[in-house]
N, C-alpha and C. Protein backbone atom coordinates (compact mmCIF):
# COMPACT_ATOMS: atom_id res chain seq x y z
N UNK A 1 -5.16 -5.55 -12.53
CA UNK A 1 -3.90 -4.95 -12.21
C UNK A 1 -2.80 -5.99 -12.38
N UNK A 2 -1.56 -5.49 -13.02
CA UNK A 2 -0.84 -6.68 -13.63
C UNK A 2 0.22 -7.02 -12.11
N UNK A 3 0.19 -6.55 -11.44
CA UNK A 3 1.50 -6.39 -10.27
C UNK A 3 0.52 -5.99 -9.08
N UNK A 4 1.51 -6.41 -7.75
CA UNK A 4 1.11 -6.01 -6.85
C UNK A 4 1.37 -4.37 -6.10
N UNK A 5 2.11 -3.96 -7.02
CA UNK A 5 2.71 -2.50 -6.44
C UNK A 5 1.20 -1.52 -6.66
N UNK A 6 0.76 -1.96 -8.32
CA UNK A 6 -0.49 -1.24 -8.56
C UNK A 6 -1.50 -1.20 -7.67
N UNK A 7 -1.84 -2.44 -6.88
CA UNK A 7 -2.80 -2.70 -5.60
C UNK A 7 -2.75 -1.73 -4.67
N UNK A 8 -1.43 -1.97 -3.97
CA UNK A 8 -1.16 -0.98 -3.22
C UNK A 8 -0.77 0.53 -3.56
N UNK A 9 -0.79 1.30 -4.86
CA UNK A 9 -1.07 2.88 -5.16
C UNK A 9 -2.34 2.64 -5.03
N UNK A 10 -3.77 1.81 -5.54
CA UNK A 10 -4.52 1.90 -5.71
C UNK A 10 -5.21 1.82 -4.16
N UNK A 11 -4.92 1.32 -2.70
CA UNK A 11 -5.15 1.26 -1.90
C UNK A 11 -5.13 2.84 -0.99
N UNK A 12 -3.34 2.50 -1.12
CA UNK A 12 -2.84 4.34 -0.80
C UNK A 12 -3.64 5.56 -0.92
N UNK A 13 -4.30 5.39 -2.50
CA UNK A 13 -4.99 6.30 -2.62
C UNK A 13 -6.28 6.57 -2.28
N UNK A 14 -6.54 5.62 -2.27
CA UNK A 14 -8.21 5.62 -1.37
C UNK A 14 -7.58 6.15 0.53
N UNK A 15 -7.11 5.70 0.59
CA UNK A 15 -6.48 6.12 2.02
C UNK A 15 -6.19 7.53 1.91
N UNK A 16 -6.04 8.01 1.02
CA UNK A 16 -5.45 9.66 0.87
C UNK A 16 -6.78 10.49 0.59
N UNK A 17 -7.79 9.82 -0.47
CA UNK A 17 -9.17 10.23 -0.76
C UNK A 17 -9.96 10.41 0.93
N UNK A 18 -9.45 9.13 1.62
CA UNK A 18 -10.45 9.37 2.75
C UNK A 18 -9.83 10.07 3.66
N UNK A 19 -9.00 10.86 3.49
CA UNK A 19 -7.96 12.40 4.33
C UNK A 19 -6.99 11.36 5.16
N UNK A 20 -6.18 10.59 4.59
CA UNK A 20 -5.44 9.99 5.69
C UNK A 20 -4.16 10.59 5.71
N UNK A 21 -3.21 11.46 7.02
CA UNK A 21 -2.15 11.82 6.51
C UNK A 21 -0.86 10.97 6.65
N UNK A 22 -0.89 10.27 7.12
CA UNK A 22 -0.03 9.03 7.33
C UNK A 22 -0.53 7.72 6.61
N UNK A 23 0.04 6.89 5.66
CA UNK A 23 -0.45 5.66 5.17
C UNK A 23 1.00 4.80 5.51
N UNK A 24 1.09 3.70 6.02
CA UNK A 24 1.97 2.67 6.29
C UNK A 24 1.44 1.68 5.69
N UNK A 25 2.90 1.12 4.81
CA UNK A 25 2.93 0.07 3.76
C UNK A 25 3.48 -0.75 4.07
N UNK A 26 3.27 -1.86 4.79
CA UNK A 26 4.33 -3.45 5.45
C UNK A 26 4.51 -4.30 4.32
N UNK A 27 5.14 -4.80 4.28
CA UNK A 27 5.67 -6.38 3.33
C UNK A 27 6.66 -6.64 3.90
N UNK A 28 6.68 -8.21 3.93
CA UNK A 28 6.87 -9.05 4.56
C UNK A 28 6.94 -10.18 3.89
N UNK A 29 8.19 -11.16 3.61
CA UNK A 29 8.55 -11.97 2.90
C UNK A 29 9.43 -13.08 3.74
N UNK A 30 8.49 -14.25 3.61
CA UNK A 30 9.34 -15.50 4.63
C UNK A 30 9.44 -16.39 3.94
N UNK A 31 10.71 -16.53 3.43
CA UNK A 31 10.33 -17.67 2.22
C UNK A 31 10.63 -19.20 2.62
N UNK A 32 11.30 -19.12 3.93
CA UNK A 32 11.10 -20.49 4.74
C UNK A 32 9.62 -20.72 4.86
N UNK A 33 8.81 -19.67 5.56
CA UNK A 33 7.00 -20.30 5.64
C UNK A 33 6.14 -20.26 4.25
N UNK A 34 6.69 -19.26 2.82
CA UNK A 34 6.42 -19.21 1.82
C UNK A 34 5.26 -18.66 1.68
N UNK A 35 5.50 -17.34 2.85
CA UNK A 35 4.68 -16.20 3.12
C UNK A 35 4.72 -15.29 2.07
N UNK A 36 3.76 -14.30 1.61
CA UNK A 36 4.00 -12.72 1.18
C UNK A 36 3.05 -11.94 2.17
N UNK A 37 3.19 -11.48 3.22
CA UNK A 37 2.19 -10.31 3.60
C UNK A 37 2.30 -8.81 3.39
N UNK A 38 1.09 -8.36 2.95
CA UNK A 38 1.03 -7.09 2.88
C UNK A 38 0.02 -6.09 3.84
N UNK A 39 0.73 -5.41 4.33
CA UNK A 39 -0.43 -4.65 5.34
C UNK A 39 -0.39 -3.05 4.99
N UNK A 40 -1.54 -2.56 4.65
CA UNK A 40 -1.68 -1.11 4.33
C UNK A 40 -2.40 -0.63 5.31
N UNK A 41 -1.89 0.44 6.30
CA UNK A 41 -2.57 1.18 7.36
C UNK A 41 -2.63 2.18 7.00
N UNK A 42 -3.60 3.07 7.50
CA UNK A 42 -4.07 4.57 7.09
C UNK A 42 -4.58 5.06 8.45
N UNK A 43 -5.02 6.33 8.74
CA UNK A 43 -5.39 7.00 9.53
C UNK A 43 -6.42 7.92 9.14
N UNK A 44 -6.94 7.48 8.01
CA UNK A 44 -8.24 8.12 7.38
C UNK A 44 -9.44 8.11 8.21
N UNK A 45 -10.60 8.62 7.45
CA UNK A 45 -11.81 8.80 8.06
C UNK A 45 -12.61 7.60 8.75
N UNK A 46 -11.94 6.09 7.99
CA UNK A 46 -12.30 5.27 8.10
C UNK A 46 -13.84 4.54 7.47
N UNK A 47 -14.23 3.70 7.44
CA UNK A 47 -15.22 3.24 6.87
C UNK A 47 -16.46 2.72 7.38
N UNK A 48 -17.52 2.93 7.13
CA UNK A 48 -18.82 2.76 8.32
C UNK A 48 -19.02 1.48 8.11
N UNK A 49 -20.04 0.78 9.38
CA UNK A 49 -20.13 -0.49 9.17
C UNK A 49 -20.74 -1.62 8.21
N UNK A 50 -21.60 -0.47 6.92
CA UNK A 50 -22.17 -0.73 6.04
C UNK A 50 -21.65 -0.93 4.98
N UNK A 51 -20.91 0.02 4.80
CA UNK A 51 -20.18 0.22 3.55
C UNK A 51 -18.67 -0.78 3.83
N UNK A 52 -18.19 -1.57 5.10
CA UNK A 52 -17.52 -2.21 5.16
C UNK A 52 -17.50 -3.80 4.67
N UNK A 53 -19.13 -3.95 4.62
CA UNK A 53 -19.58 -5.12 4.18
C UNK A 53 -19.66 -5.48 2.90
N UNK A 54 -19.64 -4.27 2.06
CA UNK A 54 -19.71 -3.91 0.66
C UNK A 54 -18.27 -3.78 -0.05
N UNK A 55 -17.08 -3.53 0.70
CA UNK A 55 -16.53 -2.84 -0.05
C UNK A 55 -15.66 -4.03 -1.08
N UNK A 56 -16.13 -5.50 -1.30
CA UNK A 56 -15.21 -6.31 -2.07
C UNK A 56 -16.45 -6.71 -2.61
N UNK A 57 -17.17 -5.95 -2.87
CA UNK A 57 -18.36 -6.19 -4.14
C UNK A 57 -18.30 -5.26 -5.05
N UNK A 58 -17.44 -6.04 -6.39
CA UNK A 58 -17.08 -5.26 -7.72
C UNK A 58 -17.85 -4.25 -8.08
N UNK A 59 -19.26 -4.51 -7.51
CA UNK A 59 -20.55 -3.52 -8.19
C UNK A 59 -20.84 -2.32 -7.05
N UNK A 60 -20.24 -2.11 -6.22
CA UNK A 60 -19.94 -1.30 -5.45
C UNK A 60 -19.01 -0.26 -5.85
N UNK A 61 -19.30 0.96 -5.09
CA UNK A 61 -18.17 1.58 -5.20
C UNK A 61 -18.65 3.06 -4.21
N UNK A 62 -18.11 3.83 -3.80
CA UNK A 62 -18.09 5.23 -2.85
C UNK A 62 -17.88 6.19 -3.96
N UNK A 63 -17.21 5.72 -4.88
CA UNK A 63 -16.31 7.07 -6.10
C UNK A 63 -17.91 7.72 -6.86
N UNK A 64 -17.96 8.79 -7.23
CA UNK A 64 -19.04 9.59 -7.64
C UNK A 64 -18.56 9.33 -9.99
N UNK A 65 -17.31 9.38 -10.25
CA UNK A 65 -16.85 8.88 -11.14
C UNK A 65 -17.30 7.83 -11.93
N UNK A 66 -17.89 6.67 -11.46
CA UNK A 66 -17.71 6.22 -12.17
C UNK A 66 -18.72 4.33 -11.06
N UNK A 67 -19.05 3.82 -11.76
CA UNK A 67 -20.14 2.85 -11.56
C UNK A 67 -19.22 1.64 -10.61
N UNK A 68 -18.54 1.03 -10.76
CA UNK A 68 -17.83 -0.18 -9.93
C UNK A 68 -16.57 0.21 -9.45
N UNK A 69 -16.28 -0.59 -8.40
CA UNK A 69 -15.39 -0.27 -7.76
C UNK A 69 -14.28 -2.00 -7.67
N UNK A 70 -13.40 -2.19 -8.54
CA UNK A 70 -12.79 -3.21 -8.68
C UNK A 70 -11.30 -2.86 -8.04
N UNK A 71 -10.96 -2.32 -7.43
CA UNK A 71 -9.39 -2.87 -6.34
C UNK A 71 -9.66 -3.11 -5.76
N UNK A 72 -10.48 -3.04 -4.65
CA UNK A 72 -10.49 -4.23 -3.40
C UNK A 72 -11.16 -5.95 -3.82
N UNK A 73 -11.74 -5.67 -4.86
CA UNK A 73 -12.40 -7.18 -4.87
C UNK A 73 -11.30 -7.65 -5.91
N UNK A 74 -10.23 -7.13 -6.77
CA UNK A 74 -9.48 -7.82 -7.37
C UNK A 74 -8.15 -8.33 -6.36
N UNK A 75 -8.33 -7.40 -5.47
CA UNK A 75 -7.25 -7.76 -4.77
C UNK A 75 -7.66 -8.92 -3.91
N UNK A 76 -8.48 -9.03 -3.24
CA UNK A 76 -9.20 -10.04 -3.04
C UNK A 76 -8.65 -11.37 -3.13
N UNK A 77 -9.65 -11.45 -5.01
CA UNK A 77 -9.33 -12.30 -5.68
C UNK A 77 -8.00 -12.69 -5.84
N UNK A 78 -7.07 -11.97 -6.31
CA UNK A 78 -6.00 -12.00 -6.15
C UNK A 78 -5.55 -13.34 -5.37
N UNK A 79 -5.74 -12.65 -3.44
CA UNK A 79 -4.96 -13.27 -2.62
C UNK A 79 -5.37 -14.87 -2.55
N UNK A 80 -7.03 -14.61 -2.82
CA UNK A 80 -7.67 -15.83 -2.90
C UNK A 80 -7.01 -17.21 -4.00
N UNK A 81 -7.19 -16.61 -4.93
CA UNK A 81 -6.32 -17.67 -5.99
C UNK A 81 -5.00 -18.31 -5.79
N UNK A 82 -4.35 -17.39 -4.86
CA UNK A 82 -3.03 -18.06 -4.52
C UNK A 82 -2.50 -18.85 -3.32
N UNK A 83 -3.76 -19.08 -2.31
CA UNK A 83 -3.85 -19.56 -1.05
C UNK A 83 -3.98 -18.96 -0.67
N UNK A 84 -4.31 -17.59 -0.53
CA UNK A 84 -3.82 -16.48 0.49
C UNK A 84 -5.03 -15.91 1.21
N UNK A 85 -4.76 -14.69 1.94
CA UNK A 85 -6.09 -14.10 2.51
C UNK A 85 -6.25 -12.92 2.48
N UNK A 86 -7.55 -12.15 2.65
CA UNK A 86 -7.42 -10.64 2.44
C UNK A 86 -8.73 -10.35 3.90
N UNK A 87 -8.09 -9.42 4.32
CA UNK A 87 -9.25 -8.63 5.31
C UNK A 87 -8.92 -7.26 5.60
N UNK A 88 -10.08 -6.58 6.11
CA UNK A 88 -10.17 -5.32 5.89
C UNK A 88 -10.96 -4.97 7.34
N UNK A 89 -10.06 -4.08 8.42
CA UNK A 89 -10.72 -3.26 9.60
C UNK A 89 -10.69 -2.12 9.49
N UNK A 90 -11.71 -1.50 9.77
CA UNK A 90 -11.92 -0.16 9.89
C UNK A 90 -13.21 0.37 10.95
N UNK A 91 -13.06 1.60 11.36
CA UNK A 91 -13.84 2.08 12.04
C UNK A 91 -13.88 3.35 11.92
N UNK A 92 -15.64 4.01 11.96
CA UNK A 92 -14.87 5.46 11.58
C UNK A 92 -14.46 6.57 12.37
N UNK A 93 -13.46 7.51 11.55
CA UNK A 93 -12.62 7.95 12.69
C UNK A 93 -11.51 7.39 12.86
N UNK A 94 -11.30 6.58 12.48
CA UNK A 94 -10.05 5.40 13.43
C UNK A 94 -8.98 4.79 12.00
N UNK A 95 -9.48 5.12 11.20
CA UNK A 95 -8.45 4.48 9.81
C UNK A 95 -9.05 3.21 9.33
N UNK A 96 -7.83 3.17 8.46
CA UNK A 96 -8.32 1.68 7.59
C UNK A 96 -7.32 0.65 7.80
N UNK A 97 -7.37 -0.67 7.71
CA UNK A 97 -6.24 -1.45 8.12
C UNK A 97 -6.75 -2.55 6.95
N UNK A 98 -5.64 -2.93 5.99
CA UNK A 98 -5.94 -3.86 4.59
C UNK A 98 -5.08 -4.98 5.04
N UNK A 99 -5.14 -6.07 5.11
CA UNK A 99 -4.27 -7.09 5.42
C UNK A 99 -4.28 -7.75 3.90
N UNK A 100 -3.45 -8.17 2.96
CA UNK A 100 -3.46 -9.68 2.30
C UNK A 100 -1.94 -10.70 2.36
N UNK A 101 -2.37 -11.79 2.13
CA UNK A 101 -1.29 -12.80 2.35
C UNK A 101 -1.53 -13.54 1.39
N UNK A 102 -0.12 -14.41 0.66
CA UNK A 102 -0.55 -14.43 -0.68
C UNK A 102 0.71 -15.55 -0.46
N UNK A 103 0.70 -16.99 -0.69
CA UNK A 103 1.27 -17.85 -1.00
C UNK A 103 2.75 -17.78 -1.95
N UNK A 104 3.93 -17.44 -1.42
CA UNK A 104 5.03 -16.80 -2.11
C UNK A 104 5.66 -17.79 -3.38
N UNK A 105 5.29 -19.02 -3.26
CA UNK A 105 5.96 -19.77 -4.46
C UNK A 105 4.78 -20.27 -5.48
N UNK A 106 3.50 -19.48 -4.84
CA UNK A 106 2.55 -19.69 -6.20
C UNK A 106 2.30 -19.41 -7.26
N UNK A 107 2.38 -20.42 -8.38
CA UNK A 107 2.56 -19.94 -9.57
C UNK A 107 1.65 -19.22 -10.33
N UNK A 108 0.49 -18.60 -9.46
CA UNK A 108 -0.77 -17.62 -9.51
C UNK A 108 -0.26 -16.19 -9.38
N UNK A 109 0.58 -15.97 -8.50
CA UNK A 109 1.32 -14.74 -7.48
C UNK A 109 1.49 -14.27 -8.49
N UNK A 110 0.69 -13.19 -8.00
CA UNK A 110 1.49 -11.53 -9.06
C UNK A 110 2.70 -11.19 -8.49
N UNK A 111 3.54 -10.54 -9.63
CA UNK A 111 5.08 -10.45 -8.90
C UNK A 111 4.33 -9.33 -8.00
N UNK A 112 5.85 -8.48 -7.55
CA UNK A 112 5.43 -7.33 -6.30
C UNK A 112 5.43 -5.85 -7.20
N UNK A 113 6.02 -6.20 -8.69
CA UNK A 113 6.17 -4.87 -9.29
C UNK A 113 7.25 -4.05 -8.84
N UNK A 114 7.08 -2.38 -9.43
CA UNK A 114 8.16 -1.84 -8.99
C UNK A 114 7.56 -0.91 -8.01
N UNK A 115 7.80 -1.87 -6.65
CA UNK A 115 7.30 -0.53 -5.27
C UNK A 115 7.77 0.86 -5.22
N UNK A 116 9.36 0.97 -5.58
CA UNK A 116 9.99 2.32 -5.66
C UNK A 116 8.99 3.37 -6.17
N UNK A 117 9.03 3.00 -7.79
CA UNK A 117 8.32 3.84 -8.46
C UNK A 117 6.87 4.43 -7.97
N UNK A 118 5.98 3.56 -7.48
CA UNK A 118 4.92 3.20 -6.42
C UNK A 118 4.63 4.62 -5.56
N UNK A 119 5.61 4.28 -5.01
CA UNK A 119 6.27 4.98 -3.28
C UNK A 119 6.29 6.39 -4.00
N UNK A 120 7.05 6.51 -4.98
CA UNK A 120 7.24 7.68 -5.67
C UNK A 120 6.33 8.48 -6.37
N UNK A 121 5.39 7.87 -7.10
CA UNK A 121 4.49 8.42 -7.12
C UNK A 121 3.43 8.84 -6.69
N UNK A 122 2.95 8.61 -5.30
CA UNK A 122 2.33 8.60 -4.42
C UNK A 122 3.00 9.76 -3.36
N UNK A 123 4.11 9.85 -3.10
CA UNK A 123 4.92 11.35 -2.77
C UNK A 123 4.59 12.27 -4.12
N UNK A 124 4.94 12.48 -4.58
CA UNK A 124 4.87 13.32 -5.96
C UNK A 124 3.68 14.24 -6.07
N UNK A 125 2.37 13.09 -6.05
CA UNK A 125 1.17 13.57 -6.14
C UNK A 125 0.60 13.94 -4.84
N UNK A 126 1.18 13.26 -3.72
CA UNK A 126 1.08 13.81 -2.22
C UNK A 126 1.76 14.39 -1.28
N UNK A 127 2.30 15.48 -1.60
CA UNK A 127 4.11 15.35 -0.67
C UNK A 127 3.95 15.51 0.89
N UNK A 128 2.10 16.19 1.26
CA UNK A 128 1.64 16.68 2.38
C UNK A 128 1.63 15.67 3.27
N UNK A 129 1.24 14.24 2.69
CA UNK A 129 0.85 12.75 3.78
C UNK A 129 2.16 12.30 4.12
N UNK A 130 2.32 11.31 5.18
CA UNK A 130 3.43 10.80 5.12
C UNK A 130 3.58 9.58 5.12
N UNK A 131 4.68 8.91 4.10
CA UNK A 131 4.35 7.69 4.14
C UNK A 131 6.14 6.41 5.33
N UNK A 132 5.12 5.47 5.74
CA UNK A 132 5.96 4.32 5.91
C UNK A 132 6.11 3.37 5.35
N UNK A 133 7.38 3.02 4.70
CA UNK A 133 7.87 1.93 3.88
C UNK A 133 8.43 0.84 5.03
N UNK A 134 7.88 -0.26 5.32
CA UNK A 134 8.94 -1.40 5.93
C UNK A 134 8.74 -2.42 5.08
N UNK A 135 9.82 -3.01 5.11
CA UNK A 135 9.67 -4.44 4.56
C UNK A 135 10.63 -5.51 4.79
N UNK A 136 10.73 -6.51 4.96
CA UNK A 136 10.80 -7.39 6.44
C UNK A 136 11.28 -8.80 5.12
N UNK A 137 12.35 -8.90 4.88
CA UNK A 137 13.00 -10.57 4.19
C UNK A 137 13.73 -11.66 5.08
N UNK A 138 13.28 -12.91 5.77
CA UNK A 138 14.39 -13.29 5.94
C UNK A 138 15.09 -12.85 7.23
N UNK A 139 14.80 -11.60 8.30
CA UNK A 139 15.69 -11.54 9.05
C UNK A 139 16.13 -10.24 8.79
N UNK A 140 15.75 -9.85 7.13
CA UNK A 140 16.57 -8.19 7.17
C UNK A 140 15.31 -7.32 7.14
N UNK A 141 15.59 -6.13 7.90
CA UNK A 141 14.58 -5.45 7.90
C UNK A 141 15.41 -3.84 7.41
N UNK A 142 13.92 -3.30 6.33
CA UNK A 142 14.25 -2.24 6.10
C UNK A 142 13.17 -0.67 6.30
N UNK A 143 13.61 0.35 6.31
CA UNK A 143 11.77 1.18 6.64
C UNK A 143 12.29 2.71 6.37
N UNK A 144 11.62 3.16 5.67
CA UNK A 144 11.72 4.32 4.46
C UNK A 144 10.53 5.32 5.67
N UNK A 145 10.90 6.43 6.30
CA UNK A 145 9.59 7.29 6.88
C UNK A 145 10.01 8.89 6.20
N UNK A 146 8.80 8.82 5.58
CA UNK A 146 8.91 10.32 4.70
C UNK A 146 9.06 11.56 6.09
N UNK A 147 8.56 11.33 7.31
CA UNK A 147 8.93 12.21 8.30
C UNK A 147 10.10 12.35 8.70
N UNK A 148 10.88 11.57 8.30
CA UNK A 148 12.39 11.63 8.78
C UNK A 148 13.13 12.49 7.67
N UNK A 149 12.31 11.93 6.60
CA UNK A 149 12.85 12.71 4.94
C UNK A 149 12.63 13.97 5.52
N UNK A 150 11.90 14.48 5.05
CA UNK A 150 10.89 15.92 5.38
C UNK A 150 12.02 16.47 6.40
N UNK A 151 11.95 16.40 7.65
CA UNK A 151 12.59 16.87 8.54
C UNK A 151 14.50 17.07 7.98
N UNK A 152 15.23 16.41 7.22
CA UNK A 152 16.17 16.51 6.67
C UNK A 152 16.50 17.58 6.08
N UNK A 153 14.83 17.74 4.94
CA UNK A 153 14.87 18.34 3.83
C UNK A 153 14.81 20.07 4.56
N UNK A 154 14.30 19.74 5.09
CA UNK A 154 13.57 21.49 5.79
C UNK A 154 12.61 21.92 4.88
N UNK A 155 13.01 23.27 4.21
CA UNK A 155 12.09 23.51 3.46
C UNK A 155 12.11 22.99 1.70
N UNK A 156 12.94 22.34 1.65
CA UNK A 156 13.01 21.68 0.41
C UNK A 156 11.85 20.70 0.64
N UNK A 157 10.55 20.85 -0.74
CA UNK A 157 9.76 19.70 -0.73
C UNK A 157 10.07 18.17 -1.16
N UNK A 158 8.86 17.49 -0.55
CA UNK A 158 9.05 16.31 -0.74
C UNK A 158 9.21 15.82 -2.74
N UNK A 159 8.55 16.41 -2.73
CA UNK A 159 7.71 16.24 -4.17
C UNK A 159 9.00 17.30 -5.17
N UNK A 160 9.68 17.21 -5.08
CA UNK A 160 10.99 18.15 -5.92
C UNK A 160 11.66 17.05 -7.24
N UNK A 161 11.98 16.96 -8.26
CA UNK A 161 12.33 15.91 -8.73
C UNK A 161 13.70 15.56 -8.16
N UNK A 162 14.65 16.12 -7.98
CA UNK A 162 15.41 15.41 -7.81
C UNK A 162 15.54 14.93 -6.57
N UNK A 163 14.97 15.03 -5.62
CA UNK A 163 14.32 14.57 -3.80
C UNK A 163 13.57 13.12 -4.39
N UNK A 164 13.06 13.51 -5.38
CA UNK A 164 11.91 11.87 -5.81
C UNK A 164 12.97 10.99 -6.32
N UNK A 165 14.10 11.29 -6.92
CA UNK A 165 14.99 10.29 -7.67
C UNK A 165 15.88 9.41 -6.76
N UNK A 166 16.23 10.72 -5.60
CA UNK A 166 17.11 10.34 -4.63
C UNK A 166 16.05 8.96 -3.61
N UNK A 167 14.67 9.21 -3.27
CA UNK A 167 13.89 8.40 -2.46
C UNK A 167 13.36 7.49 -3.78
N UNK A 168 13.20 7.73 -4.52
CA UNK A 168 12.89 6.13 -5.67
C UNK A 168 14.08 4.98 -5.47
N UNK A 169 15.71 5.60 -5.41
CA UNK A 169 16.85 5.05 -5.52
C UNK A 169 17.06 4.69 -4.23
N UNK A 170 16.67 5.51 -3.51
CA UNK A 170 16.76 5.07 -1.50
C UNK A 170 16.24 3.59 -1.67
N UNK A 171 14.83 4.07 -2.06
CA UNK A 171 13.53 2.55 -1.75
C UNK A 171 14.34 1.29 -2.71
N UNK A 172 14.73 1.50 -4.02
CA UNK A 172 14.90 0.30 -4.78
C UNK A 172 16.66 -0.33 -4.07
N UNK A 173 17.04 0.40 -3.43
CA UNK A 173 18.22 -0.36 -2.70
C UNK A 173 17.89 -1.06 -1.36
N UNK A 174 16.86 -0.62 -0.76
CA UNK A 174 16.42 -0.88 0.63
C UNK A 174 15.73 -2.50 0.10
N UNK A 175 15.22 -2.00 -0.89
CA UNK A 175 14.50 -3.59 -1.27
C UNK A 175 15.31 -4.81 -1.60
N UNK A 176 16.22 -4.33 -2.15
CA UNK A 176 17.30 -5.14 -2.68
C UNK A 176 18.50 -6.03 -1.66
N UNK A 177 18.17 -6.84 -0.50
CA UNK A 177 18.85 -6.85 0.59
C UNK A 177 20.47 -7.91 0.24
C-alpha cells in the first residue's frame, strides 16, 4: 500500500466486514515528540483469542476470497521500519482497537495520503455505519462525526453525491490547520 490512508480503508473495512457500526479513526501528529499515531476503533464482533495471534501473519487470513491476508502484517511492517509500533486488542463482542505509531520525520514514513477521499469512500460504500474523524496537530484539534452529519441531513442520505463532496471538502479543510 503506497500511503497510509489505504491502511486505514483497508482496516475500516474489515471493521465493517466484522458488523461494526461505528469505526473511529484518531491521528495524531506531534511534531515536537516526532510522533504519528494512528488509532482505529470499531465496535465489531471482535476477534477470538486465536485468530488474534495470527492476524499479522501474511499467510493468514479470515477472507473466504482469497489465500493471504497482507494489511495487517504490512502495516505492521510498515510501523516497524520507521521506529514505530503496531498493536492490536480485541475481544469478542467488544470490538477491535488497531494502534500504530510511526516515527514522523522518518525517511521510511509513508506519507498519510488523501484521508478525505478515504473517509469518503468508506461513507459512500457505507452510509449505514458511522464514522469518527479526529485528528489532533500541535495543539489543534479537529473531529468529523457522521452522527452529527446524519442528524443535520434528516432524511437526505449520507452517501448522496453531493453530501460526499460537501464531507470530502469538510475533512480536507479540517486537516489543513
Amino acid at each position: 500500500m503506497e500511503d497510509l490512508s489505504l491502511h486505514i480503508l483497508d482496516i475500516a473495512e474489515n471493521s465493517i466486514d466484522a458488523g461494526a457500526s461505528l469505526v473511529r479513526i484518531c491521528l495524531e501528529e506531534d511534531t515536537k515528540g516526532d510522533m504519528l499515531n494512528i488509532t482505529i476503533i470499531d465496535n465489531g464482533r471482535g476477534i477470538d483469542i486465536e485468530t488474534l495471534r495470527m492476524v499479522t501473519d501474511p499467510f493468514f487470513t479470515t477472507k473466504t476470497v482469497r489465500r493471504i491476508g497482507l494489511g495487517l502484517p504490512l502495516l505492521k511492517q510498515a510501523a516497524e521500519e520507521c521506529g514505530g509500533l503496531f498493536s492490536i486488542i480485541s475481544e469478542e463482542g467488544q470490538g477491535t482497537t488497531i494502534a500504530v505509531s510511526f516515527i514522523l520525520s522518518h525517511i521510511d514514513r509513508k506519507p498519510l495520503g488523501d484521508l478525505a477521499s478515504t473517509l469518503t469512500t468508506l461513507i459512500a460504500g457505507n452510509p449505514e455505519v458511522d464514522y469518527i474523524l479526529e485528528y489532533k496537530r500541535d495543539g489543534y484539534n479537529y473531529r468529523l462525526d457522521t452522527s452529527w452529519v446524519r442528524k443535520e441531513l434528516g432524511d437526505l442520505p449520507l452517501n448522496t453525491p453531493k453530501v460526499l463532496e460537501l464531507i470530502r471538502e469538510e475533512i480536507r479543510s479540517g486537516l489543513s490547520p
